[in-house]
Protein backbone atom coordinates (compact mmCIF):
# COMPACT_ATOMS: atom_id res chain seq x y z
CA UNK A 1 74.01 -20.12 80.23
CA UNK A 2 74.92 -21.64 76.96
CA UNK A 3 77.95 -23.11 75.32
CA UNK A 4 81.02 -24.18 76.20
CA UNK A 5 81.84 -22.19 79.37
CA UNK A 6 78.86 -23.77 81.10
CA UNK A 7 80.08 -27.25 80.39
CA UNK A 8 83.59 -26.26 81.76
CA UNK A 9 82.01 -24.72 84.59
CA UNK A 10 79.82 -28.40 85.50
CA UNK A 11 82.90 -29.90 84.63
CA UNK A 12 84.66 -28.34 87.37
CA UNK A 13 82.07 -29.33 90.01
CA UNK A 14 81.74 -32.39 89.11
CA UNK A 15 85.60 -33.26 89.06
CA UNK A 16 85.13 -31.66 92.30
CA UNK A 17 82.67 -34.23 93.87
CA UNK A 18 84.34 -37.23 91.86
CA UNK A 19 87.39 -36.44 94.29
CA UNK A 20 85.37 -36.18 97.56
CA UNK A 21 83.61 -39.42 96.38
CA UNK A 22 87.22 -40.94 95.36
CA UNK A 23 88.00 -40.21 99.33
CA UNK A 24 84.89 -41.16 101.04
CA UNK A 25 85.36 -44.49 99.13
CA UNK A 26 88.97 -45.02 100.77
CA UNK A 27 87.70 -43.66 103.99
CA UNK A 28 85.02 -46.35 104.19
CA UNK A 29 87.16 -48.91 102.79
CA UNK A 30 89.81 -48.21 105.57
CA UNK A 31 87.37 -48.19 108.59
CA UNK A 32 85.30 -52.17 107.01
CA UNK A 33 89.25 -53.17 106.61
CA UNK A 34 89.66 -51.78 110.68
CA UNK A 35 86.67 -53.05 111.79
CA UNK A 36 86.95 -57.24 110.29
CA UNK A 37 86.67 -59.30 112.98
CA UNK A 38 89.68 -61.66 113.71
CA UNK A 39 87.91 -64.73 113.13
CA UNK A 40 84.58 -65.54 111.66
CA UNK A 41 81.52 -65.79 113.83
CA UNK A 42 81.50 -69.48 114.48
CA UNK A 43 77.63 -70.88 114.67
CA UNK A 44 76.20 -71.76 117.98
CA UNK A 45 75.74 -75.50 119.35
CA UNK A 46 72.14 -76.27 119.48
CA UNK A 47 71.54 -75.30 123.03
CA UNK A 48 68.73 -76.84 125.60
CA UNK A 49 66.63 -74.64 127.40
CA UNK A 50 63.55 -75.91 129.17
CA UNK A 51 62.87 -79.55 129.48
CA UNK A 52 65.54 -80.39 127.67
CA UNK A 53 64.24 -78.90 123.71
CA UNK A 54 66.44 -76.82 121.95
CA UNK A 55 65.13 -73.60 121.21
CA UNK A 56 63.89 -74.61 117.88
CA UNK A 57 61.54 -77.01 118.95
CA UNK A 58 60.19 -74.68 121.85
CA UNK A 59 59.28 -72.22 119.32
CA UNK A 60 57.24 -75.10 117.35
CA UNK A 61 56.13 -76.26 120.78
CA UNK A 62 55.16 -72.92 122.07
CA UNK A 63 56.59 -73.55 125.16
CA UNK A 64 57.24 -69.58 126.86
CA UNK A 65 58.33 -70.62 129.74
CA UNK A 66 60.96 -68.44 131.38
CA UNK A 67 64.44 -69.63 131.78
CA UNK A 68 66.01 -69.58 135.06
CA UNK A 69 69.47 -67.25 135.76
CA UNK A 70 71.95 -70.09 135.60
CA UNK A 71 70.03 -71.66 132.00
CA UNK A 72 71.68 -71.47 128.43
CA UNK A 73 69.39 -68.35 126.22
CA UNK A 74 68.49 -69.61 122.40
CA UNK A 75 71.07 -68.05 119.72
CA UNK A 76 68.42 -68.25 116.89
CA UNK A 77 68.91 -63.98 117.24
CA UNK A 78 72.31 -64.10 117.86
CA UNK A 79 75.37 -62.11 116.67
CA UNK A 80 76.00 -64.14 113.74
CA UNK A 81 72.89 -63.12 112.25
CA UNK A 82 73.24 -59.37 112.64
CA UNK A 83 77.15 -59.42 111.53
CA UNK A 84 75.43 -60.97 108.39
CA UNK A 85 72.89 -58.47 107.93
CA UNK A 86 75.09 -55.64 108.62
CA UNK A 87 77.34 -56.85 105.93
CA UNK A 88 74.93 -57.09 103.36
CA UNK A 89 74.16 -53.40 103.77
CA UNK A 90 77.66 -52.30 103.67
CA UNK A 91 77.97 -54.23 100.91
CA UNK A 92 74.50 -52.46 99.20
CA UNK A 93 75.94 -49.15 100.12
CA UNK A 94 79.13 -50.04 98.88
CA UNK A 95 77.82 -51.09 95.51
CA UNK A 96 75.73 -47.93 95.10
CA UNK A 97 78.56 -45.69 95.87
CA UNK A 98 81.14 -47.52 93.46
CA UNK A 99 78.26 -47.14 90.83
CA UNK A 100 77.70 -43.48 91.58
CA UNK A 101 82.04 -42.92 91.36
CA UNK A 102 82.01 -44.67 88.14
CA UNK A 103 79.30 -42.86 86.57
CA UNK A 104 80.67 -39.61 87.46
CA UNK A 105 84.10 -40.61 86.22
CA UNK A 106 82.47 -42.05 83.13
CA UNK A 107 80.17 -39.05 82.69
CA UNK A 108 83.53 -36.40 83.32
CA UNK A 109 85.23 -38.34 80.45
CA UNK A 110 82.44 -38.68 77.86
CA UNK A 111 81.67 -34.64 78.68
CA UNK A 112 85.14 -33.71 77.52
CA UNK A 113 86.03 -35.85 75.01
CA UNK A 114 82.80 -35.96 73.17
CA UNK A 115 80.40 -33.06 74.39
CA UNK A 116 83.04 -30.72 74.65
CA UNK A 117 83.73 -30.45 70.77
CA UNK A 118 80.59 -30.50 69.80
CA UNK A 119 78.79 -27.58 71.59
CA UNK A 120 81.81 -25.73 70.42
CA UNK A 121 80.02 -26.04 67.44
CA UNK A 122 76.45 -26.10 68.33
CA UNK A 123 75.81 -24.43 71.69
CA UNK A 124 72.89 -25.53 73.60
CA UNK A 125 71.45 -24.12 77.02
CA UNK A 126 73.11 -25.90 79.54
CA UNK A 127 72.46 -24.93 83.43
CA UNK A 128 75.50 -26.20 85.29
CA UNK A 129 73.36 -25.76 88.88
CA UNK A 130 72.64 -29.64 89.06
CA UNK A 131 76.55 -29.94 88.85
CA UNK A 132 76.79 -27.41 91.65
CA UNK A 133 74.45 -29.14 93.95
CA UNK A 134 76.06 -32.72 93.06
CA UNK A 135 78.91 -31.32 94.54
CA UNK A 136 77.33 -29.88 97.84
CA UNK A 137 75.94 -33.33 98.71
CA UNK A 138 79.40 -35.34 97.93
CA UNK A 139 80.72 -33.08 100.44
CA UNK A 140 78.18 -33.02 102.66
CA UNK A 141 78.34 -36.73 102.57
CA UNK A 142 82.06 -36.97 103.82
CA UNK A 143 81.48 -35.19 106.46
CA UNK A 144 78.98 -38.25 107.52
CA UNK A 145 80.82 -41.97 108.44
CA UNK A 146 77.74 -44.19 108.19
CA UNK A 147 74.18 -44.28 109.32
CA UNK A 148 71.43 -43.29 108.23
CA UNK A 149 72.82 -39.48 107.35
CA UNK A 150 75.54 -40.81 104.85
CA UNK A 151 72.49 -43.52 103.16
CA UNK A 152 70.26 -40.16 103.09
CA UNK A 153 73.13 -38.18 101.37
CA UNK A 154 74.20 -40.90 99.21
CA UNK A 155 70.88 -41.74 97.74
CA UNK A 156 70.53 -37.70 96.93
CA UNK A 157 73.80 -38.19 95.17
CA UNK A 158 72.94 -40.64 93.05
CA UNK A 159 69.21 -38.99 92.68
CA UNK A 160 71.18 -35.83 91.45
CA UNK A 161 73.43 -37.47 89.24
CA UNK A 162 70.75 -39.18 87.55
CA UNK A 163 69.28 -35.86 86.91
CA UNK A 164 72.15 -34.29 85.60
CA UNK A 165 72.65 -36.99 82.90
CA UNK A 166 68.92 -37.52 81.74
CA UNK A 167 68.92 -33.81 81.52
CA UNK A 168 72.07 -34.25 79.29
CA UNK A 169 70.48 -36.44 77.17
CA UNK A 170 67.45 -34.70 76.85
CA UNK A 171 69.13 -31.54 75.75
CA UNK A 172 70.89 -33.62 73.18
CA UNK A 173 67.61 -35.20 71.88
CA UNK A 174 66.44 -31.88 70.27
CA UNK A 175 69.90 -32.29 67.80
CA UNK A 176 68.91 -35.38 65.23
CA UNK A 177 72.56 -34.36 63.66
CA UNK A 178 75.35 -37.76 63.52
CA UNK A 179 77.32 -36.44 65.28
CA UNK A 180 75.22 -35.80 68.87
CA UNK A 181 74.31 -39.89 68.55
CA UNK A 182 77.61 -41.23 69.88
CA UNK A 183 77.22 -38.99 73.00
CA UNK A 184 73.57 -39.91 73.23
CA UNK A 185 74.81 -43.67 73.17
CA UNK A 186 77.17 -43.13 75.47
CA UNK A 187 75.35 -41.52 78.37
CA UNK A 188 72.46 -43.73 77.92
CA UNK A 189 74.92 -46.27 79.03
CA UNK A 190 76.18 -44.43 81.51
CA UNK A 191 72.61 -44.32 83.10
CA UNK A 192 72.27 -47.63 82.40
CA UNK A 193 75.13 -48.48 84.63
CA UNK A 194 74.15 -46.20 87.88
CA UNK A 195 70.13 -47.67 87.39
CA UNK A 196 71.72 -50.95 87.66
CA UNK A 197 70.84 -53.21 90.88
């Protein structure tokens, strides 16, 4: 497929995943705002456990020995430490999926204001299947809240996307014309900006 209807047609699917990504980003954002604790974890006294050592200095000591029913347990693995973990992975999977949204908004814009003209002019072959598939894994992926499911579908997402724009570019690398450099430019920085860590 070549030309302009095959952009329009990609164009299509992918404003079609940018709004299922648009509302699995408020979904998530409403269930982390429904989910904050009331108050922050507050860290644990130092606690004794046998002969009087806190667990720290049993673990240097390597004292095992059990604690009875009634005795204090070391927090060293407590809560506080996995609410901590737990947010910096919502906060790694919130950070990819923002990047992924604002590529494909970026990479929607850039497609019809500069593409868009020019294979008016100069029609390339341009398959919009990669768009088409984007689109089946954004939805796919609200369907999924969290876990390792929505990480799976999310990291295809932003595989896919990737795709879609380095075969962009590629396609445009074959055109040495002024006018294709702009475009070039501009979704090299677009891949820039969804690479980014």
């Amino acid at each position: 497929m070549a030309g302009p209807a095959a952009l329009l047609e990609s164009l299509e699917h992918q404003a079609g995943a940018l709004h299922t990504l648009r509302l699995v980003c408020r979904g998530r954002e409403a269930a982390t705002a429904s989910h904050l604790p009331l108050s922050p974890p507050q860290p644990s006294l130092p606690q004794t456990s046998t002969l009087g050592k806190t667990p720290e200095e049993d673990e240097e000591s390597g004292d095992l020995t059990p604690l009875s029913p009634g005795e204090p347990r070391p927090h060293r693995l407590s809560q506080p430490g996995l609410v901590r973990n737990e947010t910096l992975r919502e906060m790694a999977l919130r950070s990819k999926l923002s990047r992924v949204v604002d590529a494909t908004s970026r990479l929607i814009e850039v497609e019809q204001t500069l593409l868009l003209p020019l294979i008016q002019q100069h029609p390339f072959p341009l398959h919009p299947k990669d768009s088409i598939e984007f689109r089946n894994i954004c939805s796919h992926m609200a369907l999924q809240r969290e876990g390792q499911q929505f990480e799976k579908d999310l990291h295809e997402a932003h595989q896919c996307l990737k795709t879609i724009i380095e075969k962009l570019i590629w396609s445009l690398a074959v055109f040495p014309s002024e006018p294709y450099i702009p475009v070039r430019s501009a979704l090299r920085q677009i891949l820039q900006n969804l690479l980014a860590m």
